[in-house]
Protein backbone atom coordinates (compact mmCIF):
# COMPACT_ATOMS: atom_id res chain seq x y z
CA UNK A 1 38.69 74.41 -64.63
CA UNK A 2 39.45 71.05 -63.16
CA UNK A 3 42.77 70.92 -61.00
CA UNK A 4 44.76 68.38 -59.36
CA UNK A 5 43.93 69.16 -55.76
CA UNK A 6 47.09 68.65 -53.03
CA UNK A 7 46.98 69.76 -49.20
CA UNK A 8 49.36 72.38 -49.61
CA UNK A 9 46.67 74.14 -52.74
CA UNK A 10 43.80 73.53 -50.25
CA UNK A 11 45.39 74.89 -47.07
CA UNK A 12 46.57 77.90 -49.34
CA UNK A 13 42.88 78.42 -50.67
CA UNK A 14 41.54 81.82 -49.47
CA UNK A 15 37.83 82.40 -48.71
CA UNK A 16 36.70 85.42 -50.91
CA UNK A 17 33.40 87.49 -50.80
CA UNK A 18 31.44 84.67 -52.49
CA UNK A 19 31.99 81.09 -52.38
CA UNK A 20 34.56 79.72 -54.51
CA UNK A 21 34.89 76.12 -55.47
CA UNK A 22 38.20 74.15 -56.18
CA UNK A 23 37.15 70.78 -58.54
CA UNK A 24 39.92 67.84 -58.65
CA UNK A 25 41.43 66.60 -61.79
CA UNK A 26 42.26 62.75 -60.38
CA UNK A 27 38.37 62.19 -59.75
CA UNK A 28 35.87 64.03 -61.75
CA UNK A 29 33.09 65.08 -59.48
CA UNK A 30 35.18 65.81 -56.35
CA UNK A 31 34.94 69.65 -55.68
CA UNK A 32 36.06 71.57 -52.18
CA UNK A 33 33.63 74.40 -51.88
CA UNK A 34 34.83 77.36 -49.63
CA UNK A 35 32.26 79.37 -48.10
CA UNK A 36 33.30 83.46 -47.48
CA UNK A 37 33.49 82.50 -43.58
CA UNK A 38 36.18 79.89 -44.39
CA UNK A 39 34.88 77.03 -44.08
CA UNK A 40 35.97 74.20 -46.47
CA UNK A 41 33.30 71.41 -47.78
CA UNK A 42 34.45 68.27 -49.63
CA UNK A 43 31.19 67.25 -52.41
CA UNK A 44 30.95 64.92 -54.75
CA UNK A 45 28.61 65.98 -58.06
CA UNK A 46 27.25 62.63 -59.43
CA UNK A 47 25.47 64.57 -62.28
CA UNK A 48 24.33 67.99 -62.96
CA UNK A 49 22.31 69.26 -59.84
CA UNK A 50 22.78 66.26 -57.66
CA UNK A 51 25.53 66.66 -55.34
CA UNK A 52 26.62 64.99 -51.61
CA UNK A 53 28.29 66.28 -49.21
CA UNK A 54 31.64 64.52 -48.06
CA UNK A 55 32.76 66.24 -45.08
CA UNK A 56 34.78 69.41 -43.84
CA UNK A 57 38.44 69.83 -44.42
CA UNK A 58 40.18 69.15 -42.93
CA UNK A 59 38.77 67.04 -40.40
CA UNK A 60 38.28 65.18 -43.36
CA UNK A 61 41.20 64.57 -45.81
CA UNK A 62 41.86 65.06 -49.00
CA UNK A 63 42.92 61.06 -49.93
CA UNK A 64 39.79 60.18 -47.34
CA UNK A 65 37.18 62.47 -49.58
CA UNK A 66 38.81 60.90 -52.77
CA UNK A 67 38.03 57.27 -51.59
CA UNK A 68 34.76 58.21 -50.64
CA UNK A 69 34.19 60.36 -53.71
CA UNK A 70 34.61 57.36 -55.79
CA UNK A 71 32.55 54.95 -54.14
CA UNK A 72 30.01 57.28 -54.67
CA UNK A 73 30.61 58.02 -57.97
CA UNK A 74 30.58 54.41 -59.09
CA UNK A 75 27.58 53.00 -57.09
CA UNK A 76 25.51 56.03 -58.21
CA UNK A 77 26.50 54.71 -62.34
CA UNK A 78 25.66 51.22 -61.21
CA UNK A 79 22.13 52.37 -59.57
CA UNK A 80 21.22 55.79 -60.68
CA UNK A 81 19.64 56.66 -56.98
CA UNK A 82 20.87 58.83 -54.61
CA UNK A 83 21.34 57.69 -50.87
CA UNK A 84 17.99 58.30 -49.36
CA UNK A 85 19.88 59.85 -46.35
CA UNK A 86 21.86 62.81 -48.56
CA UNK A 87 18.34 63.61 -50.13
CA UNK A 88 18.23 66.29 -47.40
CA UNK A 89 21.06 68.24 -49.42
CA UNK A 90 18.52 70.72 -51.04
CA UNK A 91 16.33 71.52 -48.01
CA UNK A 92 16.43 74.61 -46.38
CA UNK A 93 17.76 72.81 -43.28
CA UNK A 94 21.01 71.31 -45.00
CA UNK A 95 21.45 75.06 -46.55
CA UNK A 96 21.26 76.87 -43.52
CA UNK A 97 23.05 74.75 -41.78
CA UNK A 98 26.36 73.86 -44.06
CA UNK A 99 26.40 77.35 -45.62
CA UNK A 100 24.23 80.21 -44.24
CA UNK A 101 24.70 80.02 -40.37
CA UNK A 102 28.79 80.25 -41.17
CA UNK A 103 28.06 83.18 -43.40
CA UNK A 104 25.62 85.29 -41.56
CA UNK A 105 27.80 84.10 -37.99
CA UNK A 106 30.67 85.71 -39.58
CA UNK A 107 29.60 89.08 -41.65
CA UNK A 108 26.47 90.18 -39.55
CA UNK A 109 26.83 91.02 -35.44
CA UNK A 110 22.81 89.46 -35.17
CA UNK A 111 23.85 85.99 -36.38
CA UNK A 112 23.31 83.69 -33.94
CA UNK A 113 19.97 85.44 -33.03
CA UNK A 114 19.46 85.65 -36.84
CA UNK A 115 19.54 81.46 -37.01
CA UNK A 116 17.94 80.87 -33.96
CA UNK A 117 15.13 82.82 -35.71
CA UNK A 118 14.69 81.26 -38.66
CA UNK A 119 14.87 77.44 -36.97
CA UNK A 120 11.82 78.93 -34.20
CA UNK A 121 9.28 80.57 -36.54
CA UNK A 122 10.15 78.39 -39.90
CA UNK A 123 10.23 75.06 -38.13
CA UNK A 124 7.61 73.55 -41.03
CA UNK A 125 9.87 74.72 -43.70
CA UNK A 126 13.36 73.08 -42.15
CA UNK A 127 12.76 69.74 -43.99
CA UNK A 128 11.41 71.03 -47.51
CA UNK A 129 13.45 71.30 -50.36
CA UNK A 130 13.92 75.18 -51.06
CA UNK A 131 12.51 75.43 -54.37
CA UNK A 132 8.88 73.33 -52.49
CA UNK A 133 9.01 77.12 -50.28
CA UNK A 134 6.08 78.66 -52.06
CA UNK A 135 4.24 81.81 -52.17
CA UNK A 136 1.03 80.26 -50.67
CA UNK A 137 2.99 78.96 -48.40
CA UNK A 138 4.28 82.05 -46.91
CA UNK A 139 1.00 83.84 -47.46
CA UNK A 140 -0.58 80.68 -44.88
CA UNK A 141 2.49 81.66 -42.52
CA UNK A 142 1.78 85.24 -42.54
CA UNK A 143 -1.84 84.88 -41.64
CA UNK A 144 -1.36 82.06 -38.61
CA UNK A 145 0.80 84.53 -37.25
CA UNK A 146 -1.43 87.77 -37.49
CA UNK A 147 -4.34 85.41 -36.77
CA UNK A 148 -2.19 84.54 -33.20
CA UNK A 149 -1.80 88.37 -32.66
CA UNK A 150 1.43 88.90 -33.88
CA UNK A 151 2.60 92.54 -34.90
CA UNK A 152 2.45 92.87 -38.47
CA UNK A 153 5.98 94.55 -38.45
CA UNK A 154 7.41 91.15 -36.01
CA UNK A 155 5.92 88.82 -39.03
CA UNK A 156 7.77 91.02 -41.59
CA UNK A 157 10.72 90.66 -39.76
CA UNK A 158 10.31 86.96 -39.83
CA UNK A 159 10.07 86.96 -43.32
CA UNK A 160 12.77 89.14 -44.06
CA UNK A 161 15.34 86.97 -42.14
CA UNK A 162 13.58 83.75 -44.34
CA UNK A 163 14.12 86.01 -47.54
CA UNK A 164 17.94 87.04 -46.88
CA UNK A 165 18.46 83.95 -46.21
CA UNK A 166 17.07 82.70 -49.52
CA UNK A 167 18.27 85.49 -51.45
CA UNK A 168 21.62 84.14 -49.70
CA UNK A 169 21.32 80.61 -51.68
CA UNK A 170 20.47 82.22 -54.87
CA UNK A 171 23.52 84.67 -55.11
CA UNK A 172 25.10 81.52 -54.86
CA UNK A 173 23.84 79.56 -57.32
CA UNK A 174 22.02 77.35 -54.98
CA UNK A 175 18.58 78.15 -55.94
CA UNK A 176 17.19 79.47 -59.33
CA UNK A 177 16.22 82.91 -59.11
CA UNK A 178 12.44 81.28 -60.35
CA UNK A 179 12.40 79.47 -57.11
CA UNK A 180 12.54 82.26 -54.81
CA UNK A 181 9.16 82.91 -53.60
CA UNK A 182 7.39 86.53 -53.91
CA UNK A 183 5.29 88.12 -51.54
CA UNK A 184 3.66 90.89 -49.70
CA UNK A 185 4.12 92.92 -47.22
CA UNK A 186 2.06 92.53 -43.86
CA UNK A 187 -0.79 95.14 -43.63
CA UNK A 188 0.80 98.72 -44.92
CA UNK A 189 3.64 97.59 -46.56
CA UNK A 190 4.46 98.20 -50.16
CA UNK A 191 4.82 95.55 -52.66
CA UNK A 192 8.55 96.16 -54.21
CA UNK A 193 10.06 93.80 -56.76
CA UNK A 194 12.33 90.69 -55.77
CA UNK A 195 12.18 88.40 -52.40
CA UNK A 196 11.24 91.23 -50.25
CA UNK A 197 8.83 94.20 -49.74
CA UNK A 198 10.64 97.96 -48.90
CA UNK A 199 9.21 98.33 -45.44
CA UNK A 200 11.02 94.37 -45.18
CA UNK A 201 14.07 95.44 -46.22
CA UNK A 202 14.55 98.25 -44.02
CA UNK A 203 13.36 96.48 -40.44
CA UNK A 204 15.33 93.01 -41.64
CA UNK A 205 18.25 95.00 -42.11
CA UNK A 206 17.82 96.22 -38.64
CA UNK A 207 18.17 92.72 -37.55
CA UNK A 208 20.88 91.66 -39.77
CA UNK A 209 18.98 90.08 -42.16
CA UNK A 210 20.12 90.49 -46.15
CA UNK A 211 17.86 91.38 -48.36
CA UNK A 212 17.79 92.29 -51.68
């Protein structure tokens, strides 16, 4: 439900386990969404499934996100494109970036080593669109890095950090739960249902990973 938004409601808002979003009543489309480490994102939804991100509050303001939120709105109904330069939004860059590193920062002690991770080994996946993160391509992952010599349980770890990650954006309603890819475990480990193999989700835990 749509609510005028003021700065007194949106210092007042209160991060919760899951992120929460706030949508304003004056312009239709403006949302604050506020991630469970606090952190409070101005977007603007120009239609279903195509949204842009404004800026934090409140570095940016509330009248400031408004006026931008309308621009927006009105030269998407005049053009029907979205800025080439917000296309990123979707990637797994943009996600890790505005709403996974502030998560896994906050609720997991091997956060910052948890990122760092993901940006070094998935380097080739940064600027794809989540749902274009495919089986095959995983599979192709998984064997460069055995072919290289890589311990089979170091290249599940990789993956289970890339699948908590993932399993992150589709608790949240960020990905469909058809995008997320499947896979197998790296020589000995089990197949198991969902993102992640058993023998995964016990050494990714290990490292603060969160799978499911």
């Amino acid at each position: 439900m749509a609510t005028k938004l003021t700065r007194r409601l949106l210092d007042e808002a209160k991060p919760t386990v899951r992120p929460i979003e706030k949508r304003d009543a004056e312009i239709g489309g403006l949302l604050l969404r506020i991630q469970p480490s606090g952190v409070k994102t101005f977007y603007v939804e120009l239609t279903r499934g195509v949204r842009i991100k404004l800026g934090r509050y409140p570095v940016m303001t509330l009248e400031a996100a408004r006026k931008q939120a309308k621009a927006r709105i009105g030269a998407f109904a005049k053009t029907g494109e979205v800025p080439a330069r917000n296309r990123r939004a979707d990637t797994l860059s943009a996600f890790i970036d505005d709403h996974y590193e502030p998560w896994v920062n906050a609720e997991r002690k091997a956060g910052k080593s948890t990122v760092a991770n993901l940006k070094a080994q998935f380097a080739d996946f940064l600027d794809k669109p989540m749902t274009a993160i495919s089986a095959f391509g995983l599979e192709r992952f998984k064997a460069d890095r055995l072919k290289k010599g890589i311990a089979p349980a170091t290249v599940n770890r990789d993956l289970a950090r890339l699948s908590g990650c993932l399993t992150k954006a589709i608790e949240w309603k960020m990905l469909a739960r058809a995008s997320g890819p499947r896979r197998e475990a790296s020589k000995g480990g089990r197949r198991a249902p969902g993102p992640v193999s058993q023998r995964c989700r016990r050494e990714g835990a290990q490292e603060g990973a969160h799978c499911a």
